[in-house]
C-alpha atoms as a PDB file:
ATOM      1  CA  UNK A   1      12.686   2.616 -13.722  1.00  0.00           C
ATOM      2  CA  UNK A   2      10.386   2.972 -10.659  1.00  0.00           C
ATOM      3  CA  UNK A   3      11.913   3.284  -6.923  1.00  0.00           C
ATOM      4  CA  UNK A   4      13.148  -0.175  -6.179  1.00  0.00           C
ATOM      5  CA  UNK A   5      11.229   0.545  -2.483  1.00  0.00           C
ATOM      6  CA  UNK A   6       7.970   1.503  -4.589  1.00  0.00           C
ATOM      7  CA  UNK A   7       4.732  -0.180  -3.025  1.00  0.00           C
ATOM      8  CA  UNK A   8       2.313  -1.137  -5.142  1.00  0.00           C
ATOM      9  CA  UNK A   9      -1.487  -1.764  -3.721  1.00  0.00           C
ATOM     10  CA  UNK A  10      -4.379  -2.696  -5.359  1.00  0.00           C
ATOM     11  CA  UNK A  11      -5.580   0.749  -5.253  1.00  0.00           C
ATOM     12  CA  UNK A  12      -2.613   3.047  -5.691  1.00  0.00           C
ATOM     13  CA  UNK A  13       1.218   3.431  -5.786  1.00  0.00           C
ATOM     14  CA  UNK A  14       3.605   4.737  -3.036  1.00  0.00           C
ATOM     15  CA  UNK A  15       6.916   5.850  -3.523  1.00  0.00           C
ATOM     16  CA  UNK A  16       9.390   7.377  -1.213  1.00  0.00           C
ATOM     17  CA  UNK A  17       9.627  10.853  -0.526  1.00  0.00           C
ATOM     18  CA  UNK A  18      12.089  11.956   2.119  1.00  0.00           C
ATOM     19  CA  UNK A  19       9.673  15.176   3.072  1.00  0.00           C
ATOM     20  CA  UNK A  20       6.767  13.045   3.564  1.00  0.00           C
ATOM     21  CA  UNK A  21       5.132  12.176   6.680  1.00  0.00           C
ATOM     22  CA  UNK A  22       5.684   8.080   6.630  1.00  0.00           C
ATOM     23  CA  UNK A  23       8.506   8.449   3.829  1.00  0.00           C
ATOM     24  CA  UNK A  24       6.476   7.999   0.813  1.00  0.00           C
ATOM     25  CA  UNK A  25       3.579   9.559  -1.135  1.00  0.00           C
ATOM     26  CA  UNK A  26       0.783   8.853  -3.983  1.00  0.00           C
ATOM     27  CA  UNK A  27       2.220   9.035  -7.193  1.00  0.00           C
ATOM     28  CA  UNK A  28       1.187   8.948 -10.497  1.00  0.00           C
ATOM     29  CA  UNK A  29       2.117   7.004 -13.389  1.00  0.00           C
ATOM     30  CA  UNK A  30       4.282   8.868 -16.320  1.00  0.00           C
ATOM     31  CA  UNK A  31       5.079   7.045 -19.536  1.00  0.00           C
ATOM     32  CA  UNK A  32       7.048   9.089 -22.574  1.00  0.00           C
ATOM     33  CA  UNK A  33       7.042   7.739 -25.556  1.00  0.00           C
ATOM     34  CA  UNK A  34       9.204   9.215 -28.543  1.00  0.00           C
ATOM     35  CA  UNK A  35       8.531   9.245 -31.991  1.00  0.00           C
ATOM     36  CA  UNK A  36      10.609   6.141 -32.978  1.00  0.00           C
ATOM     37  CA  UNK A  37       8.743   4.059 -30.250  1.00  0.00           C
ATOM     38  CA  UNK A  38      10.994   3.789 -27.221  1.00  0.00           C
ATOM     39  CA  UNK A  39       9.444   4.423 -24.032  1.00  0.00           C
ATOM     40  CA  UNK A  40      10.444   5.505 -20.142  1.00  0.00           C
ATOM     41  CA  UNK A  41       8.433   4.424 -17.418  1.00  0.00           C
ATOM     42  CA  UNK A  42       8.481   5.704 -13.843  1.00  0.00           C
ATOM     43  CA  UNK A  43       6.358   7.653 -10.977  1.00  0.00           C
ATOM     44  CA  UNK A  44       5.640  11.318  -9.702  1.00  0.00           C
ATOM     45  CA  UNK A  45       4.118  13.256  -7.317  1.00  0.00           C
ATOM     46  CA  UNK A  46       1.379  15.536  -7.206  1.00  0.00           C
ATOM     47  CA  UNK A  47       3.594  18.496  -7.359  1.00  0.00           C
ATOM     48  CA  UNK A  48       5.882  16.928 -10.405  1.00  0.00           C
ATOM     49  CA  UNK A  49       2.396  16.129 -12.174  1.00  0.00           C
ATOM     50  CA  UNK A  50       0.811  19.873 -11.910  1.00  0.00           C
ATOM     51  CA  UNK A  51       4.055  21.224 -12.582  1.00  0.00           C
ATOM     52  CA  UNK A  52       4.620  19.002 -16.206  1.00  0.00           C
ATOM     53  CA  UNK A  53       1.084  20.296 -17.011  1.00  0.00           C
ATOM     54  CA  UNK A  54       1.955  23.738 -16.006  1.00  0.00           C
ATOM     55  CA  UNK A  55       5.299  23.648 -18.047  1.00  0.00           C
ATOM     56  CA  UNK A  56       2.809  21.920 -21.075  1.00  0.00           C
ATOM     57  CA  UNK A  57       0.402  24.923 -21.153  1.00  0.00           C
ATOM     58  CA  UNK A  58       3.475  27.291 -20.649  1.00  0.00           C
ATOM     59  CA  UNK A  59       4.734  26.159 -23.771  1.00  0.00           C
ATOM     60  CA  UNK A  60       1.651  25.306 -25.639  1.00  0.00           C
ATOM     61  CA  UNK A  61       1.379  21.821 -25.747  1.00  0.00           C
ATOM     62  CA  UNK A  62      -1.706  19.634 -26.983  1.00  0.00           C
ATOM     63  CA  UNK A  63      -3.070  18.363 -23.980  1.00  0.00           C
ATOM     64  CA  UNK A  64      -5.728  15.419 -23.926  1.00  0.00           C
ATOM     65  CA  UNK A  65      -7.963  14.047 -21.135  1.00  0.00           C
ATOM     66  CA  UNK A  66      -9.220  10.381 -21.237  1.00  0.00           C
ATOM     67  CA  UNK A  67     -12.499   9.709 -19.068  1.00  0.00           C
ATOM     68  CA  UNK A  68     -10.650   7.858 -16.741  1.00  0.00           C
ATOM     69  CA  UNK A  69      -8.464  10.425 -15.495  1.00  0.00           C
ATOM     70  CA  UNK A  70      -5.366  10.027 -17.289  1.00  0.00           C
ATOM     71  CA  UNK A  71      -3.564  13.192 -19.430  1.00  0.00           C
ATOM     72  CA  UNK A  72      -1.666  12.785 -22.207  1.00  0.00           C
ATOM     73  CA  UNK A  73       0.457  15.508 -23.634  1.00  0.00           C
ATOM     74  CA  UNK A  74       2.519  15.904 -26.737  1.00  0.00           C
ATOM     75  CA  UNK A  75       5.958  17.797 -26.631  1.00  0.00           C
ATOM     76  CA  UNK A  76       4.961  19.489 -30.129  1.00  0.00           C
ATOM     77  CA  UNK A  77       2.946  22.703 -30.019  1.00  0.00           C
ATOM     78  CA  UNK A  78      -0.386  22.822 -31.697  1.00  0.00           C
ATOM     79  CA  UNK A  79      -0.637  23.308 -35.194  1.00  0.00           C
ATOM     80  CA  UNK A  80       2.650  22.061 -35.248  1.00  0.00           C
ATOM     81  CA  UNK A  81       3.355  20.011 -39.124  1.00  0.00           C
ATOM     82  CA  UNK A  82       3.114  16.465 -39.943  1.00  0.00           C
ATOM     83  CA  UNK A  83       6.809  16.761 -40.233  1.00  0.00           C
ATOM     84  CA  UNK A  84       7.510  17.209 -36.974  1.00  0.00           C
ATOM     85  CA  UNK A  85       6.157  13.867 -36.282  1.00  0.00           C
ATOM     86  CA  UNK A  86       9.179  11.970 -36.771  1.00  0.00           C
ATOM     87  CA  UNK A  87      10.277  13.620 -33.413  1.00  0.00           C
ATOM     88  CA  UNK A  88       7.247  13.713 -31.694  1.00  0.00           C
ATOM     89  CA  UNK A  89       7.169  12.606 -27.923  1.00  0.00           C
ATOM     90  CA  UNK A  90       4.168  12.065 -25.480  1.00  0.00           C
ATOM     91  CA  UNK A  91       4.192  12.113 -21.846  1.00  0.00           C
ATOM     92  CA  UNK A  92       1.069  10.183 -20.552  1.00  0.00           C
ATOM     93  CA  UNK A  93       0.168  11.161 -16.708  1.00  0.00           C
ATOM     94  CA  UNK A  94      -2.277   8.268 -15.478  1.00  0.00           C
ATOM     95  CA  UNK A  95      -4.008   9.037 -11.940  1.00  0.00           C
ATOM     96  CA  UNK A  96      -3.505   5.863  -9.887  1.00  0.00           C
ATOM     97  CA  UNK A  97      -6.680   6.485  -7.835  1.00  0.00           C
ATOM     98  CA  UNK A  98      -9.794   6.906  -8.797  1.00  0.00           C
ATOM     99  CA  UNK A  99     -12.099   9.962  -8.203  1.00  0.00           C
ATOM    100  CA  UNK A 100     -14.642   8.124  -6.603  1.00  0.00           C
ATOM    101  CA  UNK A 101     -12.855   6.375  -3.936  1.00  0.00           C
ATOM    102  CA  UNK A 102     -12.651   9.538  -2.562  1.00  0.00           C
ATOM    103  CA  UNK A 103     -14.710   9.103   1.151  1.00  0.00           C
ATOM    104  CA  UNK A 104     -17.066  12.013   2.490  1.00  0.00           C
ATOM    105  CA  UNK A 105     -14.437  13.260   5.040  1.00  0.00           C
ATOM    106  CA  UNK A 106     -12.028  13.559   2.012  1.00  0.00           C
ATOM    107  CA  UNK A 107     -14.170  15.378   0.341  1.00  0.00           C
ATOM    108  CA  UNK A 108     -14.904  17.573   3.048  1.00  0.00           C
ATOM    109  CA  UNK A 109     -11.261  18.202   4.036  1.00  0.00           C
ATOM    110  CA  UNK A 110     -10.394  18.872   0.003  1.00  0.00           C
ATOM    111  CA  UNK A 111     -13.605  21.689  -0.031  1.00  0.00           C
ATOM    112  CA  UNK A 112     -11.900  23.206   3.152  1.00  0.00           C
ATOM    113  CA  UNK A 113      -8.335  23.575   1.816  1.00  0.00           C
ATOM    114  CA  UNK A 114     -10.239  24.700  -1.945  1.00  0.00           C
ATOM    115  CA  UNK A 115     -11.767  27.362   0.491  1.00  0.00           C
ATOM    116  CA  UNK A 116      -8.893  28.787   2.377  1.00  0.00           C
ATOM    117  CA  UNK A 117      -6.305  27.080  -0.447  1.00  0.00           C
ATOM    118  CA  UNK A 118      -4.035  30.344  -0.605  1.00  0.00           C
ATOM    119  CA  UNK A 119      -3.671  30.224   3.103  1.00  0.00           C
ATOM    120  CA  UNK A 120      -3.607  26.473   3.797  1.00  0.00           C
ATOM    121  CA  UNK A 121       0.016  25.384   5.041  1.00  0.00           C
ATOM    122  CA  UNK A 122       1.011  22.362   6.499  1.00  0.00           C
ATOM    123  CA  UNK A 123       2.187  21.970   9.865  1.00  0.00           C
ATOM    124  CA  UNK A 124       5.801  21.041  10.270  1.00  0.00           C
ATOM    125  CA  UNK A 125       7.486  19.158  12.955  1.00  0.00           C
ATOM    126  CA  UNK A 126      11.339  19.256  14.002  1.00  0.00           C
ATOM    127  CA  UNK A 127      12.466  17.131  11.241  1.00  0.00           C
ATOM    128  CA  UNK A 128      10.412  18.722   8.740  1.00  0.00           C
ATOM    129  CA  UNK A 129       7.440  16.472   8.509  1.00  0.00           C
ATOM    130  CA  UNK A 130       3.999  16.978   7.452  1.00  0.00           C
ATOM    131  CA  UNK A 131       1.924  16.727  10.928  1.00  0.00           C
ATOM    132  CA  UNK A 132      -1.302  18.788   9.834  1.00  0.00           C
ATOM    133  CA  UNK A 133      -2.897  21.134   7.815  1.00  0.00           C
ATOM    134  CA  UNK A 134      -4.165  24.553   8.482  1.00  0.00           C
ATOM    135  CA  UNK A 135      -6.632  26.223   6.493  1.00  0.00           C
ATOM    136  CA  UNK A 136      -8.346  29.230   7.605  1.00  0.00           C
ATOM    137  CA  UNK A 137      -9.382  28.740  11.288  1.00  0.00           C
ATOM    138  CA  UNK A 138      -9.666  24.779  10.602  1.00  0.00           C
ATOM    139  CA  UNK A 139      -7.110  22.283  11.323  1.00  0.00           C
ATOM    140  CA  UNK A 140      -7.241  18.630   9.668  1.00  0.00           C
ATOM    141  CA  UNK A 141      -5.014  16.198  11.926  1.00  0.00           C
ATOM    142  CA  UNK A 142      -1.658  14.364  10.863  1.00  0.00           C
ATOM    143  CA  UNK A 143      -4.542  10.666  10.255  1.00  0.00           C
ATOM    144  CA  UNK A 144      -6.498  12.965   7.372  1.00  0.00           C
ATOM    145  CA  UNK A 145      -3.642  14.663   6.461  1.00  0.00           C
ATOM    146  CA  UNK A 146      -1.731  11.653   6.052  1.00  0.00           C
ATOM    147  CA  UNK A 147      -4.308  10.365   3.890  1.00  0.00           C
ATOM    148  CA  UNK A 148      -5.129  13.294   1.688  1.00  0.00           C
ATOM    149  CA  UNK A 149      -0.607  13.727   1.238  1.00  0.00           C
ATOM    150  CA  UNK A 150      -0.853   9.201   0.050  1.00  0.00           C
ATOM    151  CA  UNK A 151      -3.125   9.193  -2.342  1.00  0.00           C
ATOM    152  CA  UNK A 152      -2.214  12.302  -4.062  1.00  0.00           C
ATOM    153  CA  UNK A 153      -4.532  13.946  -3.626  1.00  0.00           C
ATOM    154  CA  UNK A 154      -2.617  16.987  -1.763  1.00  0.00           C
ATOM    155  CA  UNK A 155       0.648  18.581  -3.552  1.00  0.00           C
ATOM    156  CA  UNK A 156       3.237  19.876  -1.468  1.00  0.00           C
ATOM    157  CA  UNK A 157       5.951  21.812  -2.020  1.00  0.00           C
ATOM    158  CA  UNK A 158       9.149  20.177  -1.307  1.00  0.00           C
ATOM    159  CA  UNK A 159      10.871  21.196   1.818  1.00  0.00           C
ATOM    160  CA  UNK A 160       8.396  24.194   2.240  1.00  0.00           C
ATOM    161  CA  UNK A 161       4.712  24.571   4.056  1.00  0.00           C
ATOM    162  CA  UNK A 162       3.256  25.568   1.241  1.00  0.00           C
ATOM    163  CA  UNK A 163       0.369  22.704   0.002  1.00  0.00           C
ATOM    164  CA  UNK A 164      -2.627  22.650  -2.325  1.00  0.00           C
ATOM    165  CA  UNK A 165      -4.906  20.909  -4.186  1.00  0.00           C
ATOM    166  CA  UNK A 166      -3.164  18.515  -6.970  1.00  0.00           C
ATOM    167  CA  UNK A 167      -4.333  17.921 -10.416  1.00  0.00           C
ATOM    168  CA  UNK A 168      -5.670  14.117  -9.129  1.00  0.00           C
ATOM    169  CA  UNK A 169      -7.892  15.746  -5.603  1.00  0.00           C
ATOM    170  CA  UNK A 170      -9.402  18.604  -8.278  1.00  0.00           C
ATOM    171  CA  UNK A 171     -10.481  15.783 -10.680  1.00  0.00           C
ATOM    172  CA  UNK A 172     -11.644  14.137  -7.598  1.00  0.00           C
ATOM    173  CA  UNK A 173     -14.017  16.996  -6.681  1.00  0.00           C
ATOM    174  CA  UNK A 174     -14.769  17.442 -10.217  1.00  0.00           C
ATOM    175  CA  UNK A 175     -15.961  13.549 -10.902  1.00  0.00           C
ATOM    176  CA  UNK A 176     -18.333  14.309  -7.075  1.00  0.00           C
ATOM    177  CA  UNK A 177     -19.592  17.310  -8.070  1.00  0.00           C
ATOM    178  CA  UNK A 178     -20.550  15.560 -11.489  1.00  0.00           C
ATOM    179  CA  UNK A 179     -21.694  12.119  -9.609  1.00  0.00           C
ATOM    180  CA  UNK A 180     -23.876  14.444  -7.000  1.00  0.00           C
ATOM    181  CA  UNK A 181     -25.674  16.167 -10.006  1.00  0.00           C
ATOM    182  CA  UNK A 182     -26.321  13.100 -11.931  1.00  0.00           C
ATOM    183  CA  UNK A 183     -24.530  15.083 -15.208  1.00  0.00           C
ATOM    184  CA  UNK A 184     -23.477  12.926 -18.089  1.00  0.00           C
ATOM    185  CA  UNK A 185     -19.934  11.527 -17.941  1.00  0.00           C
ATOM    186  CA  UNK A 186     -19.073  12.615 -21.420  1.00  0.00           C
ATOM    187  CA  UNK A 187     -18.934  15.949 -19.012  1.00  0.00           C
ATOM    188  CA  UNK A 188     -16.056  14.563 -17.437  1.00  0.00           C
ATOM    189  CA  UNK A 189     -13.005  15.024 -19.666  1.00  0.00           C
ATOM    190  CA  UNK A 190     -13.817  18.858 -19.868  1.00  0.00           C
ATOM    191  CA  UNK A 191     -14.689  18.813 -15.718  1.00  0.00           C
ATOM    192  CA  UNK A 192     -10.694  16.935 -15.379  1.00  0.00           C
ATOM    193  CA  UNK A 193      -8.905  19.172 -17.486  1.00  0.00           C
ATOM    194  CA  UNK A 194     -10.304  22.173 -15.976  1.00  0.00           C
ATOM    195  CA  UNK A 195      -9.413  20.485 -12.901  1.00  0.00           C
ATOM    196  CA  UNK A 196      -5.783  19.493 -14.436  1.00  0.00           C
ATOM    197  CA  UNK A 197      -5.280  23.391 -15.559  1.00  0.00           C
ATOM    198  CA  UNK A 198      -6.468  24.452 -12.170  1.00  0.00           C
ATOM    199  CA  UNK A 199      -3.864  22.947 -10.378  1.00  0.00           C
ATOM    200  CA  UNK A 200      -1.283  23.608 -12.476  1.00  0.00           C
ATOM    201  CA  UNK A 201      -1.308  27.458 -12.374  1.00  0.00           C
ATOM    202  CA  UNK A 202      -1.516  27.038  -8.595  1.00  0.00           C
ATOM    203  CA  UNK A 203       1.735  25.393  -8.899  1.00  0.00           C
ATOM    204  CA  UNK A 204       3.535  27.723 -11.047  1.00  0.00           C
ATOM    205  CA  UNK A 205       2.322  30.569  -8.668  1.00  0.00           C
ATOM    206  CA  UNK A 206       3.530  28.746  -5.571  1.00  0.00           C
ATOM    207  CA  UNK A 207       6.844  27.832  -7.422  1.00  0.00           C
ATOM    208  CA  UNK A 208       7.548  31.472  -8.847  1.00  0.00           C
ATOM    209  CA  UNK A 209       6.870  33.104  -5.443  1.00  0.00           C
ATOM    210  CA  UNK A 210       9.283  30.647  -3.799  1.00  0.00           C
ATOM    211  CA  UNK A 211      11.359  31.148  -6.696  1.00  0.00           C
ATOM    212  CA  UNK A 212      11.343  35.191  -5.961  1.00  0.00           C
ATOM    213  CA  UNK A 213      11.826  34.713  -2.317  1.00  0.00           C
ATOM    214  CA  UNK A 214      15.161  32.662  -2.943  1.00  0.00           C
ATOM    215  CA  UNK A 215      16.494  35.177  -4.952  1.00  0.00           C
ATOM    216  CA  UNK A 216      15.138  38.529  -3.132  1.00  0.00           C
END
């Protein structure tokens, strides 16, 4: 079941986060469904997203892309037998906003952090809330940070500095870049789950080297 103090707006979903700036952040929608039919509903965040399709590719999971933006994955591994059906389960990860309600400042903050994304950290203040972003020599203030951490579009670590670009802000680039060159939108499922797989391995980098830190 959802957050009982989820939001819902007409164009995304908020649900609390202590580590956020205002207490909440975008999340996506996750429905798994098992093989006999029964179904959990609920939300995550950026973060939880790339790191489900992280743990998917780790493991070798059939992962599909609908035009829309949403990615479904199947817990069995490909190739796996029509026997194995009976226990199948699917995890479906829908976006809640779209790619192109992304504005023109978005977009230019998200191709700053892509730029300098191994650097970019966010700025913390005294109780451990997101204030800004630095990437490279550019800071983007707590409004457009604020913003870019809501709808999703930003994954941060929890309790850490460490941010980058989630699954849901590379599909929004991707669905620009396509928009900008006029490309056919059959382009798009390949263009989001390039975008998807992007993300992902950032997260499992960011996670392992926290990981090793913890432990050194």
């Amino acid at each position: 079941m959802p957050h009982p103090r989820t939001r819902y707006y007409g164009t995304h979903i908020l649900t609390p986060r202590d580590y956020s700036p205002t207490g909440f952040v975008g999340a996506a929608f996750k429905e798994t469904v098992t093989g006999q039919g029964d179904y959990v509903t609920g939300y995550v965040t950026g973060c939880e997203a790339d790191l489900m399709v992280g743990r998917a590719v780790a493991k070798g999971r059939t992962i599909r892309v609908y035009e829309y933006g949403a990615l479904s994955i199947s817990s069995l591994p490909r190739g796996a037998s029509t026997h194995d059906l009976v226990t199948k389960q699917s995890l479906t990860l829908d976006i809640v906003i779209h790619p192109k309600k992304m504005t023109d400042r978005q977009y230019e903050d998200l191709r700053i952090i892509d730029q300098y994304e191994r650097r970019a950290r966010a700025e913390l203040d005294g109780q451990g809330r997101t204030v800004a972003i630095t990437a490279g020599f550019l800071r983007i203030p707590l409004v457009q940070t604020s913003i870019l951490l809501s709808r999703g579009w930003i994954s941060q670590s929890p309790h850490s500095d460490r941010i980058w670009i989630s699954s849901a802000g590379r599909m929004a680039l991707a669905w620009r870049w396509r928009a900008e060159r006029a490309l056919s939108s059959r382009l798009m499922k390949g263009l989001y789950l390039d975008a998807a797989m992007t993300a992902a391995d950032t997260a499992r980098a960011i996670t392992a080297e926290r990981a090793r830190a913890h432990t050194a």
